[in-house]
C-alpha atoms as a PDB file:
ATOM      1  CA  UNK A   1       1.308  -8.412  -2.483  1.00  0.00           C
ATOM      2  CA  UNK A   2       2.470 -11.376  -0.364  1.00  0.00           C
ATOM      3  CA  UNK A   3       1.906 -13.276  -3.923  1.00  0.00           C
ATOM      4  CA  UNK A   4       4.794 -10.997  -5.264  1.00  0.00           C
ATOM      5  CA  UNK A   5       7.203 -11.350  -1.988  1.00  0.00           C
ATOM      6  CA  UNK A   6       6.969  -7.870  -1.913  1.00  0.00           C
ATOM      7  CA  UNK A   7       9.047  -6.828   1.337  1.00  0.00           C
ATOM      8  CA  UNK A   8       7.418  -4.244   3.917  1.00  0.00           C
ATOM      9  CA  UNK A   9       4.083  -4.203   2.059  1.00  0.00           C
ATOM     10  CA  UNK A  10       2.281  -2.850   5.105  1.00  0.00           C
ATOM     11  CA  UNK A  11       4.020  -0.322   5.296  1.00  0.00           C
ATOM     12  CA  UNK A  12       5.166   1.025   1.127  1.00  0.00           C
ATOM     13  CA  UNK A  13       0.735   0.671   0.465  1.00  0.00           C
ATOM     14  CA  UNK A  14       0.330   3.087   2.533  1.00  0.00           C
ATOM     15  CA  UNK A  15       3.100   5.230   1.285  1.00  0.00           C
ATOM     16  CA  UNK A  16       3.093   4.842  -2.330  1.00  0.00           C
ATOM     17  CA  UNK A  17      -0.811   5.706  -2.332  1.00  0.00           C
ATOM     18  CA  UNK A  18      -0.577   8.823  -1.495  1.00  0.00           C
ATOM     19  CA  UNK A  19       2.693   9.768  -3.529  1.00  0.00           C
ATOM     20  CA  UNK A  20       0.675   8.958  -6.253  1.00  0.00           C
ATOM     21  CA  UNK A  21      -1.846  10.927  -5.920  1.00  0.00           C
ATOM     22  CA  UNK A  22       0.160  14.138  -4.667  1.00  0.00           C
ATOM     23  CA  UNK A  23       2.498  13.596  -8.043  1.00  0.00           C
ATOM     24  CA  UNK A  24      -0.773  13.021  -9.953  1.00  0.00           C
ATOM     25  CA  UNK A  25      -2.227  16.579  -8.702  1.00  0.00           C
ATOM     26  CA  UNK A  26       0.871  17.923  -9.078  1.00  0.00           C
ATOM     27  CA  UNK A  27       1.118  17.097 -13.074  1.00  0.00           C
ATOM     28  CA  UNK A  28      -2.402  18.026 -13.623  1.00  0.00           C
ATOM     29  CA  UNK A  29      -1.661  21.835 -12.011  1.00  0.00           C
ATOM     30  CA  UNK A  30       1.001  21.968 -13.631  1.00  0.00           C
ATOM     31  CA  UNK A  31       3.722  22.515 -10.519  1.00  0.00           C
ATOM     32  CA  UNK A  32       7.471  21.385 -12.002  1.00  0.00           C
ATOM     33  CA  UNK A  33       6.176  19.188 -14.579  1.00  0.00           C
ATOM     34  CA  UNK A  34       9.745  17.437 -15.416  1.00  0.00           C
ATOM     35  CA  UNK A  35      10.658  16.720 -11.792  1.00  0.00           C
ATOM     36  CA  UNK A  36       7.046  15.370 -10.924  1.00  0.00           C
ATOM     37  CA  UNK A  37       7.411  13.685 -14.474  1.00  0.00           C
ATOM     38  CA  UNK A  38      10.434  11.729 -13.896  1.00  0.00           C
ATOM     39  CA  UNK A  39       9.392  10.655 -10.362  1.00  0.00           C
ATOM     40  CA  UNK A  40       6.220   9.889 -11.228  1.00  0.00           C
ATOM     41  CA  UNK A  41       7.674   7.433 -14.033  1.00  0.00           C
ATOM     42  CA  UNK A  42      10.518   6.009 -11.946  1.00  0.00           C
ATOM     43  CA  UNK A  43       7.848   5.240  -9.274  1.00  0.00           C
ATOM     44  CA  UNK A  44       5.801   3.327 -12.053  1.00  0.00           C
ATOM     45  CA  UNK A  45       8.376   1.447 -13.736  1.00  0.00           C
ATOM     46  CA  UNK A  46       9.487   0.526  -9.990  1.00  0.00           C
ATOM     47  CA  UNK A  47       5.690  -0.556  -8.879  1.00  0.00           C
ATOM     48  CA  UNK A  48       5.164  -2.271 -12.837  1.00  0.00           C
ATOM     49  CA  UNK A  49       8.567  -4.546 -12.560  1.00  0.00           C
ATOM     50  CA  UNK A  50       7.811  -5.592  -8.743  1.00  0.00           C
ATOM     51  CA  UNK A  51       3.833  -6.340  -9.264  1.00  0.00           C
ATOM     52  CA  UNK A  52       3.702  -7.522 -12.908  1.00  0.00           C
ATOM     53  CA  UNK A  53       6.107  -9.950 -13.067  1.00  0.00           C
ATOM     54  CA  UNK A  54       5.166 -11.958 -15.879  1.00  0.00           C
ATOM     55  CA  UNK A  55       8.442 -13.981 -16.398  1.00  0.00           C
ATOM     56  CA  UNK A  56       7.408 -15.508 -13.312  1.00  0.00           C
ATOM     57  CA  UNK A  57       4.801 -18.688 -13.021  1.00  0.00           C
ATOM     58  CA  UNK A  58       3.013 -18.650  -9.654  1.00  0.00           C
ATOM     59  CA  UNK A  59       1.445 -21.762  -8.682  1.00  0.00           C
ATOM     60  CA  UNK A  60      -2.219 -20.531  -8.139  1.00  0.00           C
ATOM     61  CA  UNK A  61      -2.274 -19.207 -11.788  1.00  0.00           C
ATOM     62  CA  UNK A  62      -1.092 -22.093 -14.051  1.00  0.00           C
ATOM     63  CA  UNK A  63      -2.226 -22.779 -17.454  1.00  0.00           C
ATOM     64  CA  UNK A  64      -3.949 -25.735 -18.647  1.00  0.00           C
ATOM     65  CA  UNK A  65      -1.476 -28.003 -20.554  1.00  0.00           C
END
């Protein structure tokens, strides 16, 4: 994550791990599946624009010319 600059990594792991999981369980029984939806996908799209980056070139991962 220190690849990514993510800020406070130490401490959102932890966090976002769990929250996962609980919104996860939550989907699966069922328990208000449009809230759980929507934060489950706004946590996602959050995570997938932060981590995945592919616009960016980082110097460890450089193609071959």
């Amino acid at each position: 994550m220190t690849l990514h600059n993510i800020p406070l990594a130490n401490l959102l792991l932890p966090i976002t791990i769990p929250l996962q999981v609980g919104l996860g369980s939550m989907l699966i029984a069922g328990y208000r599946i449009k809230e759980t939806a929507l934060l489950l996908a706004l946590l996602t799209l959050l995570i997938n624009f932060g981590m995945h980056a592919f616009w960016k070139e980082y110097p460890q991962h450089r193609h071959c010319p």
